[in-house]
Protein backbone atom coordinates (compact mmCIF):
# COMPACT_ATOMS: atom_id res chain seq x y z
CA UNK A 1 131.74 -106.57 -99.92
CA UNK A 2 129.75 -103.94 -97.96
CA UNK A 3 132.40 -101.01 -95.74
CA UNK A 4 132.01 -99.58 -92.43
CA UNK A 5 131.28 -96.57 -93.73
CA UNK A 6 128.27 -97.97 -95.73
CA UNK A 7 126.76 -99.65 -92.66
CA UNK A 8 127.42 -95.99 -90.95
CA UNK A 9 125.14 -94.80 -93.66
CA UNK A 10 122.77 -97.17 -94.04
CA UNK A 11 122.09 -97.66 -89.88
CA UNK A 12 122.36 -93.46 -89.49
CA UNK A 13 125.10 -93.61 -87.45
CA UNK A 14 128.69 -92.93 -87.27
CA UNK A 15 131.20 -94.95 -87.92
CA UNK A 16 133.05 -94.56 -84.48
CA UNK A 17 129.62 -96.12 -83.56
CA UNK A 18 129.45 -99.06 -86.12
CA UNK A 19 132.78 -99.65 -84.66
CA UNK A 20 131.81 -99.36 -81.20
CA UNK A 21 128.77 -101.57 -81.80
CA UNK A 22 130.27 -104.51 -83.33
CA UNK A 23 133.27 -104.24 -81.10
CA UNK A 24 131.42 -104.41 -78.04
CA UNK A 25 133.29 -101.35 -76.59
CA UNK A 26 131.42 -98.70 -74.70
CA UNK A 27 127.91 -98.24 -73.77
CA UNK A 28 125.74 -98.21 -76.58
CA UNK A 29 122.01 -97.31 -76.72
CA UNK A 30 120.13 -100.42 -77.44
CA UNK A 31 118.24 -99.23 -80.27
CA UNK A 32 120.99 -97.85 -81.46
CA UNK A 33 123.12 -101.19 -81.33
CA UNK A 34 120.13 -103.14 -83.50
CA UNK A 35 119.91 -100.48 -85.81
CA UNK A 36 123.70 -101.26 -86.24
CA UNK A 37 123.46 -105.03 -86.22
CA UNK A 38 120.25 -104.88 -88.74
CA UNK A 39 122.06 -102.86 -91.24
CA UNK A 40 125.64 -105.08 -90.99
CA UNK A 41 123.31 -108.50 -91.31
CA UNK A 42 121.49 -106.55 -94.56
CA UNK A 43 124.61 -105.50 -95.95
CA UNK A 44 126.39 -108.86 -95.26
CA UNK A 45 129.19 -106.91 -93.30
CA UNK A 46 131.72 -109.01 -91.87
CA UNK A 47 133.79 -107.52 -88.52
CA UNK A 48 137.68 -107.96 -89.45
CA UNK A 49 138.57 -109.96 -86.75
CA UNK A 50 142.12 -109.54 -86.50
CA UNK A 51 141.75 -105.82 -86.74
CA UNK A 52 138.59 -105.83 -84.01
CA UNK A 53 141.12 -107.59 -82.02
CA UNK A 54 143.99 -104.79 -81.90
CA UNK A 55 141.19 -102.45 -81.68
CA UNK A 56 139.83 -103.81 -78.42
CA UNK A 57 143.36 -104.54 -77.01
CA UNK A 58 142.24 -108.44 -77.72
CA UNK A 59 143.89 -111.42 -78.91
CA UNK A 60 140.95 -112.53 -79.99
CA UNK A 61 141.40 -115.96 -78.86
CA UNK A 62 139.67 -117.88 -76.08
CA UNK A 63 142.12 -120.21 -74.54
CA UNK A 64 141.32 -124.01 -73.10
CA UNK A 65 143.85 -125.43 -70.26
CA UNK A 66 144.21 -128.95 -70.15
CA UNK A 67 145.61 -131.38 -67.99
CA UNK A 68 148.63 -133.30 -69.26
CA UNK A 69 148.68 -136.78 -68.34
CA UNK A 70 151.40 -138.61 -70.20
CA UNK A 71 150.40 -141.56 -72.09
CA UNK A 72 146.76 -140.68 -71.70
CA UNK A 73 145.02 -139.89 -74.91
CA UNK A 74 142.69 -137.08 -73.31
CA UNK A 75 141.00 -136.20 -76.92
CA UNK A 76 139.69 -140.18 -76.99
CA UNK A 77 137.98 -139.90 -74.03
CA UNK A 78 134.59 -139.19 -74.25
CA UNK A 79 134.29 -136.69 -71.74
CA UNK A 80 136.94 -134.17 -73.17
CA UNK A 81 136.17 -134.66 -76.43
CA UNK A 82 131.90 -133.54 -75.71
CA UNK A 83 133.20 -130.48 -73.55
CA UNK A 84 135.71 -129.50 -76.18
CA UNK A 85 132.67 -130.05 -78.87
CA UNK A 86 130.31 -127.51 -77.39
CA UNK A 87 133.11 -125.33 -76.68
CA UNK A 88 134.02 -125.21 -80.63
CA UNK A 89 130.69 -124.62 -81.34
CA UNK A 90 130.11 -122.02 -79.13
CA UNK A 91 133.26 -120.93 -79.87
CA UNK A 92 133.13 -120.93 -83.82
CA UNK A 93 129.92 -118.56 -84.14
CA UNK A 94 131.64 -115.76 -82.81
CA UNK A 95 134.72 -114.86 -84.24
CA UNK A 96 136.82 -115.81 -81.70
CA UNK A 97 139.74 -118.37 -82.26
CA UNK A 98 140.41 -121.03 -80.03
CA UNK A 99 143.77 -121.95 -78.45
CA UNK A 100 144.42 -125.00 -76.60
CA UNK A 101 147.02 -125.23 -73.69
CA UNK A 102 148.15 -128.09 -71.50
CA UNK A 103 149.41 -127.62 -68.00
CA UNK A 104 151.26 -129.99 -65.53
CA UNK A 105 148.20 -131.13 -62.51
CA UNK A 106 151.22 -131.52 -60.27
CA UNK A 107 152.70 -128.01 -60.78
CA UNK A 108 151.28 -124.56 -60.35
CA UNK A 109 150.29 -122.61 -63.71
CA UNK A 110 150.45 -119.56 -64.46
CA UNK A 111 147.07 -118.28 -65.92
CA UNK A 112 147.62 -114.86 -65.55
CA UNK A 113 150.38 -114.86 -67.90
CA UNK A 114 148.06 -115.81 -70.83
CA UNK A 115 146.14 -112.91 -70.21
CA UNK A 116 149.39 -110.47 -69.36
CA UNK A 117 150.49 -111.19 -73.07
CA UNK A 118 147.48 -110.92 -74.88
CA UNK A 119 147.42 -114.56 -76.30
CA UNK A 120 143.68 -115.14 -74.84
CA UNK A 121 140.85 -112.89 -73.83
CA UNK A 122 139.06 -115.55 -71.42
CA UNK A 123 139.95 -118.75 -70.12
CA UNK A 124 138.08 -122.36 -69.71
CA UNK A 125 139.69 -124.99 -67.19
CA UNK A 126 138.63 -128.69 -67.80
CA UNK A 127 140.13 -131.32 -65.65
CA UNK A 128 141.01 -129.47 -62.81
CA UNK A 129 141.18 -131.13 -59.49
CA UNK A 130 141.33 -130.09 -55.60
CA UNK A 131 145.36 -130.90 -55.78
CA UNK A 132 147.10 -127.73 -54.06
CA UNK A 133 148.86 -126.61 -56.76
CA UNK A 134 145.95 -126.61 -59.00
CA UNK A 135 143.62 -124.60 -56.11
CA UNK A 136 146.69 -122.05 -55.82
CA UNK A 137 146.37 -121.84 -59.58
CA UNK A 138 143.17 -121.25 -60.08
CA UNK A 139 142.77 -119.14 -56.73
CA UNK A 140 145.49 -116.54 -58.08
CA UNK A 141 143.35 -116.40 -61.31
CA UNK A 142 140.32 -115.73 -59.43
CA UNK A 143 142.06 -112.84 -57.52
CA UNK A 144 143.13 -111.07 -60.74
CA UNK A 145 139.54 -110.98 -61.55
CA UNK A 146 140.10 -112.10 -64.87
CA UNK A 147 137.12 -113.97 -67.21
CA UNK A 148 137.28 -117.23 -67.09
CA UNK A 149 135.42 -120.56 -66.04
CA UNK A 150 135.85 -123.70 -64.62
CA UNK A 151 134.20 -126.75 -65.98
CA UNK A 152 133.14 -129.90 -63.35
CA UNK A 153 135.26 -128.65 -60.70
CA UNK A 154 133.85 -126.52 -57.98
CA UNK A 155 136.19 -124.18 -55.81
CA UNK A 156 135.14 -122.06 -52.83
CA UNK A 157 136.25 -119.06 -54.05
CA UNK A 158 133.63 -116.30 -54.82
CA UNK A 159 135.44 -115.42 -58.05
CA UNK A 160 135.48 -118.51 -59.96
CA UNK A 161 132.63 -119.18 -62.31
CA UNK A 162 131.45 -122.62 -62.21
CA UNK A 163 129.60 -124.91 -64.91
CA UNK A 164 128.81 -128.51 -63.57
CA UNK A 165 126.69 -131.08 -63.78
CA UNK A 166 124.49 -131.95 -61.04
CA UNK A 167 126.76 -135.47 -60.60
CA UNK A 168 125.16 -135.97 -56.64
CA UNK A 169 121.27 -136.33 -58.20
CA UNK A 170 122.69 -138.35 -61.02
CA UNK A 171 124.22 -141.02 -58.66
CA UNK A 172 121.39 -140.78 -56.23
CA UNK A 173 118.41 -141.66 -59.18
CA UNK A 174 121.11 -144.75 -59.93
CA UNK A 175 121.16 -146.34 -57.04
CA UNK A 176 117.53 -145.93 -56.45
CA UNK A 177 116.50 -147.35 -59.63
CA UNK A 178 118.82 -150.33 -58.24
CA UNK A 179 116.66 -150.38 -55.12
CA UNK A 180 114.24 -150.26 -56.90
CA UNK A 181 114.54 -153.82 -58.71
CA UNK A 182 115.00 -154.96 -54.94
CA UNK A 183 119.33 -155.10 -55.06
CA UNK A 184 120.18 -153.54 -51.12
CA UNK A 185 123.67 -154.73 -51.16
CA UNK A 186 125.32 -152.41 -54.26
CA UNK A 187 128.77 -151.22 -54.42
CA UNK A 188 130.70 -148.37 -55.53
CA UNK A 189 133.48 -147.81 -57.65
CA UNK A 190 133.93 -143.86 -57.58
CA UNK A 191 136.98 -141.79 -58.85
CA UNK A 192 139.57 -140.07 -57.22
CA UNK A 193 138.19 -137.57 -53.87
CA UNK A 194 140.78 -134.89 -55.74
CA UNK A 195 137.51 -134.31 -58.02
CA UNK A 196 134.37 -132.56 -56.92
CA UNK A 197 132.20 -134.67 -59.01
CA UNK A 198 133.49 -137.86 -57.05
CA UNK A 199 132.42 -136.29 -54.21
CA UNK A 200 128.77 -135.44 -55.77
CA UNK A 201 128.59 -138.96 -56.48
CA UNK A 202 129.78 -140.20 -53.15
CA UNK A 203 126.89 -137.92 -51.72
CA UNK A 204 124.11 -139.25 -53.82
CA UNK A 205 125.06 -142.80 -53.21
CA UNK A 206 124.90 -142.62 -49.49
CA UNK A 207 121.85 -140.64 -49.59
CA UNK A 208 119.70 -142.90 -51.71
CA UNK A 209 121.07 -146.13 -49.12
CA UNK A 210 120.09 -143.75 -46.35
CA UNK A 211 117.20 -142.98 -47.40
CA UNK A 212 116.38 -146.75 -47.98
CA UNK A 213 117.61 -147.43 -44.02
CA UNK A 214 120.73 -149.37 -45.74
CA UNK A 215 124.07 -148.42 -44.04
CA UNK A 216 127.29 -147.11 -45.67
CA UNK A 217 129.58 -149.85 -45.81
CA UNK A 218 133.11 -149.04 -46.94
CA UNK A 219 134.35 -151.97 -47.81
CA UNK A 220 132.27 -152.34 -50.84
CA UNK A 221 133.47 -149.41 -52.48
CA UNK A 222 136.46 -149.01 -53.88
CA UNK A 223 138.16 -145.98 -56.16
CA UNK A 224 139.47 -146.21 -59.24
CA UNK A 225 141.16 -143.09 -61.68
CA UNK A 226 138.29 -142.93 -64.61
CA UNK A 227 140.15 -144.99 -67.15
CA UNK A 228 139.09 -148.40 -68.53
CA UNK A 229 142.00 -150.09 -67.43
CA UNK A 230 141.28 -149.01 -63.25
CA UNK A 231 137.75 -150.69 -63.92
CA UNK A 232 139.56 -153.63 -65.03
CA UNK A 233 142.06 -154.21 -62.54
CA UNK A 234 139.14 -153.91 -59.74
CA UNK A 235 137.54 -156.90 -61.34
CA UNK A 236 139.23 -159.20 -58.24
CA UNK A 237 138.61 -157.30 -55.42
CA UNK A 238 134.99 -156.78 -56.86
CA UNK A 239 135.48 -160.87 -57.11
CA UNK A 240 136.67 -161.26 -53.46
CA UNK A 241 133.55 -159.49 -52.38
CA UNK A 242 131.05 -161.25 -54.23
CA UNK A 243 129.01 -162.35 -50.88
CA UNK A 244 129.00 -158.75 -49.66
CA UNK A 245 127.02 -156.68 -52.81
CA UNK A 246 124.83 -157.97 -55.09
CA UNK A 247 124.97 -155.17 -57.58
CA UNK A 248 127.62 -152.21 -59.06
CA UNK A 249 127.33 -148.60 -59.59
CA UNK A 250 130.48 -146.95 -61.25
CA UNK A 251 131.07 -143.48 -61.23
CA UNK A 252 132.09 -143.48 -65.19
CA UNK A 253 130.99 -145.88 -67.93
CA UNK A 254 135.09 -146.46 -69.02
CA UNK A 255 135.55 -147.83 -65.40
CA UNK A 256 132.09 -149.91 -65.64
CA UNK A 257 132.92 -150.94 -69.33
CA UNK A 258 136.24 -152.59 -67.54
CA UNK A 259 134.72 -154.08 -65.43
CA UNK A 260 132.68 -155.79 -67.49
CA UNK A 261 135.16 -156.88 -69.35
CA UNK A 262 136.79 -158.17 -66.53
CA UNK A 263 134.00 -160.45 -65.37
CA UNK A 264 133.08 -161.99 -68.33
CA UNK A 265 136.67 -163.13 -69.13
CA UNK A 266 136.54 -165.03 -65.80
CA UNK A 267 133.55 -166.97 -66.58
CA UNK A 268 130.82 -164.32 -65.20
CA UNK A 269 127.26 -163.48 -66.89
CA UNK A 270 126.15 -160.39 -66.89
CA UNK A 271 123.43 -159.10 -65.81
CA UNK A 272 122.74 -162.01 -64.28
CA UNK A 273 125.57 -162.32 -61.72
CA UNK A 274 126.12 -158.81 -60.99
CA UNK A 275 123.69 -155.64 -62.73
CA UNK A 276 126.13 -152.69 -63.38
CA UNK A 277 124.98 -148.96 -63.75
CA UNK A 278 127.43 -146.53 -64.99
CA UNK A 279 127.59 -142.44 -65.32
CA UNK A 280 128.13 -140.47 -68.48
CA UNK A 281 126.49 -142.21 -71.00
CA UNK A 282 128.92 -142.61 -73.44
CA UNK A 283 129.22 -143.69 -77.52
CA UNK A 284 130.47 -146.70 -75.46
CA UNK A 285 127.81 -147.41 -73.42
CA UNK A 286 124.98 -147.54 -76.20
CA UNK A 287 127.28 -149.95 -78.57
CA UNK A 288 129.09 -152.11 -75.20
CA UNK A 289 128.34 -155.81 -75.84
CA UNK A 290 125.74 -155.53 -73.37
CA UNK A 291 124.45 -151.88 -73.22
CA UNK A 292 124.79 -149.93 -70.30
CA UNK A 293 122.82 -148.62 -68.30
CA UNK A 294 124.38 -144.79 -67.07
CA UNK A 295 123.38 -141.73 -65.95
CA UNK A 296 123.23 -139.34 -68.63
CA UNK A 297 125.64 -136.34 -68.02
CA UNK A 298 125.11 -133.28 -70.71
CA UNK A 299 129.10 -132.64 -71.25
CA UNK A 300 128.61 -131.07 -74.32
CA UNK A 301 126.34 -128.40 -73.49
CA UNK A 302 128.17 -127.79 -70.44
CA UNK A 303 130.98 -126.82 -72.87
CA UNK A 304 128.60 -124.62 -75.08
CA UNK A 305 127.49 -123.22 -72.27
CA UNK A 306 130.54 -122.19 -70.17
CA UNK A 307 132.05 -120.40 -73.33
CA UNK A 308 128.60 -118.26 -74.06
CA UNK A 309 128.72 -117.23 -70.67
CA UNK A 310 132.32 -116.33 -70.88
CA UNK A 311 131.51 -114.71 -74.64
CA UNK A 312 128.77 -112.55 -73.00
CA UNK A 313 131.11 -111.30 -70.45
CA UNK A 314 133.42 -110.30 -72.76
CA UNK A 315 130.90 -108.35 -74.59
CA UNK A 316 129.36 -106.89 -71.85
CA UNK A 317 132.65 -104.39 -69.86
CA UNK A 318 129.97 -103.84 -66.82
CA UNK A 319 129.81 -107.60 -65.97
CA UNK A 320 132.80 -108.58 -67.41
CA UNK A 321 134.82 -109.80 -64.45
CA UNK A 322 131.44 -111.21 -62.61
CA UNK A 323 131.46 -115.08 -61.18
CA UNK A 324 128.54 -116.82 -62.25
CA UNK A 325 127.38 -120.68 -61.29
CA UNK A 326 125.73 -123.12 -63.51
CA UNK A 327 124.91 -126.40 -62.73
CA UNK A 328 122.92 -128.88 -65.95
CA UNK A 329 120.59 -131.57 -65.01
CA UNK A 330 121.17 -135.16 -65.52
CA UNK A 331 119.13 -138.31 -66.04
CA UNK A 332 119.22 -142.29 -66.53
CA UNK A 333 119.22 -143.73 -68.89
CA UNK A 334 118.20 -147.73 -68.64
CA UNK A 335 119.64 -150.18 -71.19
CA UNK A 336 120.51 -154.31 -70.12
CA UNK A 337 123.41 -153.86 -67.77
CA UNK A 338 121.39 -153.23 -64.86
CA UNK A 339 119.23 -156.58 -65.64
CA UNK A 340 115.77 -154.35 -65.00
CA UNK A 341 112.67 -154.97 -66.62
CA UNK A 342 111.74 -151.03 -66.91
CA UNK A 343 111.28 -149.88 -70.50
CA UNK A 344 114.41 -149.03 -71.96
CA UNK A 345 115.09 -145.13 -72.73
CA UNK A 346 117.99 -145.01 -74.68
């Protein structure tokens, strides 16, 4: 195995500078850092990581907070488990270790701490909400100007760096494709208002009825908590309502995969008797007994692409502790749910 001092040689440099170089400490001339890199990559020179860790003052590690919900098996759910994929990957080409932590939604956390001790060098939040204690959490964070981003949760403070998806034109190209096939009665079942992208949703929803001369009518939508089980339990008041919409869009597929399930056990056929659009586009959605028509929503590269952000902070001291904003596309995705004729894309 190739030394330090042999890339030193071979790049004609020092090896303060090798060190510097693959570190990311200090400024470095950038012809000077290839050099360095070209000569490590020929050599097949691998950075101790524990040591470049000590060196840096680094743990190392880039920590994920979670939300613990008891009896709620986050790493099933589709939309954790796609962030937490692009994370790893992002995560596992760069010699940094990954260390997940779970935090009580109800109860103010202490992020700095993590930093304070050294057990993580940057910080992703999934989950997070508008609850108080979670805004006082993440708003104390912010003020320490520490790295770190927030993933599908926006905040108004400048400092926190944001990756989203862009939830409101999502829900907005739903409901017009349901316009479109000539439904101008459709419901809502949207999550809780605690979470920006309910909001989003919300937004797009009324806009494409607006913009259709359709007026908001509140008692046609109703809010349920994301989970399969909230779709289900809707399935009567949906029921009770059956003069007043004539189709569904639901704010996740889990919720519109309940409530499914819910009207066909009482004797419903779907699409026929009510078309159903979803948003996330699930595994579930493609392999449902009827497949579901959702808005695609790119979790996993929203997790790749929170943690290179965060990576190339970390690497870079000058722009280290700068807020950045990202927010991914979305599209539909038409299956059978929605009982439309338009080709199917997925």
């Amino acid at each position: 195995m190739a030394t330090r001092k042999e890339v030193a040689q071979k790049a004609g440099v020092s090896e303060a500078t090798v060190s510097r170089v693959l570190n990311g400490v200090g400024p470095i001339k950038e012809s000077t850092r290839r050099r360095v890199l070209e000569a490590a990559k020929e050599l097949n020179y691998h950075l101790n990581v524990v040591a470049a860790s000590f060196a840096r003052g680094r743990s190392g590690n880039i920590g994920v907070v979670l939300p613990h919900v008891p009896k709620v098996h986050l790493f099933s759910t589709y939309y954790f488990s796609e962030l937490l994929s692009g994370i790893g990957e992002a995560v596992g080409t760069s010699g940094y270790g990954l260390l997940l932590l779970f935090r009580d939604p109800a109860s103010e956390y202490d992020y700095v701490s993590l930093f304070r001790s050294q057990r993580i060098d940057a910080c992703i939040i999934l989950g997070a909400s508008s609850l108080p204690a979670e805004t006082e959490s993440v708003r104390r964070l912010a003020e320490a100007g520490l790295p770190f981003c927030v993933i599908d949760q926006y905040f108004e403070h400048p400092g926190v760096s944001i990756v989203a998806a862009d939830h409101e034109s999502g829900s907005y190209e739903a409901v017009k494709h349901l316009l479109s096939g000539g439904y101008g009665r459709i419901g809502f079942i949207n999550g809780s208002p605690h979470y920006s992208n309910s909001r989003e949703r919300l937004n797009g929803y009324r806009r494409a009825l607006s913009e259709a001369g359709i007026g908001y009518d509140e008692t046609i939508v109703y809010e349920g908590n994301y989970s399969r089980t909230s779709g289900h339990q809707l399935t009567e008041a949906v029921i009770a309502n059956r003069g007043r919409h004539d189709a569904m869009f639901v704010s996740n597929d889990r919720m519109a995969i309940g409530l499914m399930q819910g009207l066909r056990e009482r004797g419903y056929t779907l699409p026929a008797d009510l078309p159903i659009v979803g948003s996330d586009d699930s595994d579930a959605a493609r392999i449902s007994d009827i497949p579901l028509t959702t808005v695609h929503v790119p979790f996993y590269r929203m997790g790749c692409s929170a943690t290179e952000r965060l990576l190339d902070r970390l690497t870079d001291r000058n722009n280290e502790h700068m807020a950045f904003t990202e927010k991914l596309p979305t599209h539909l995705t038409v299956r059978k749910s929605c009982g439309l004729k338009r080709i199917e894309q997925g």
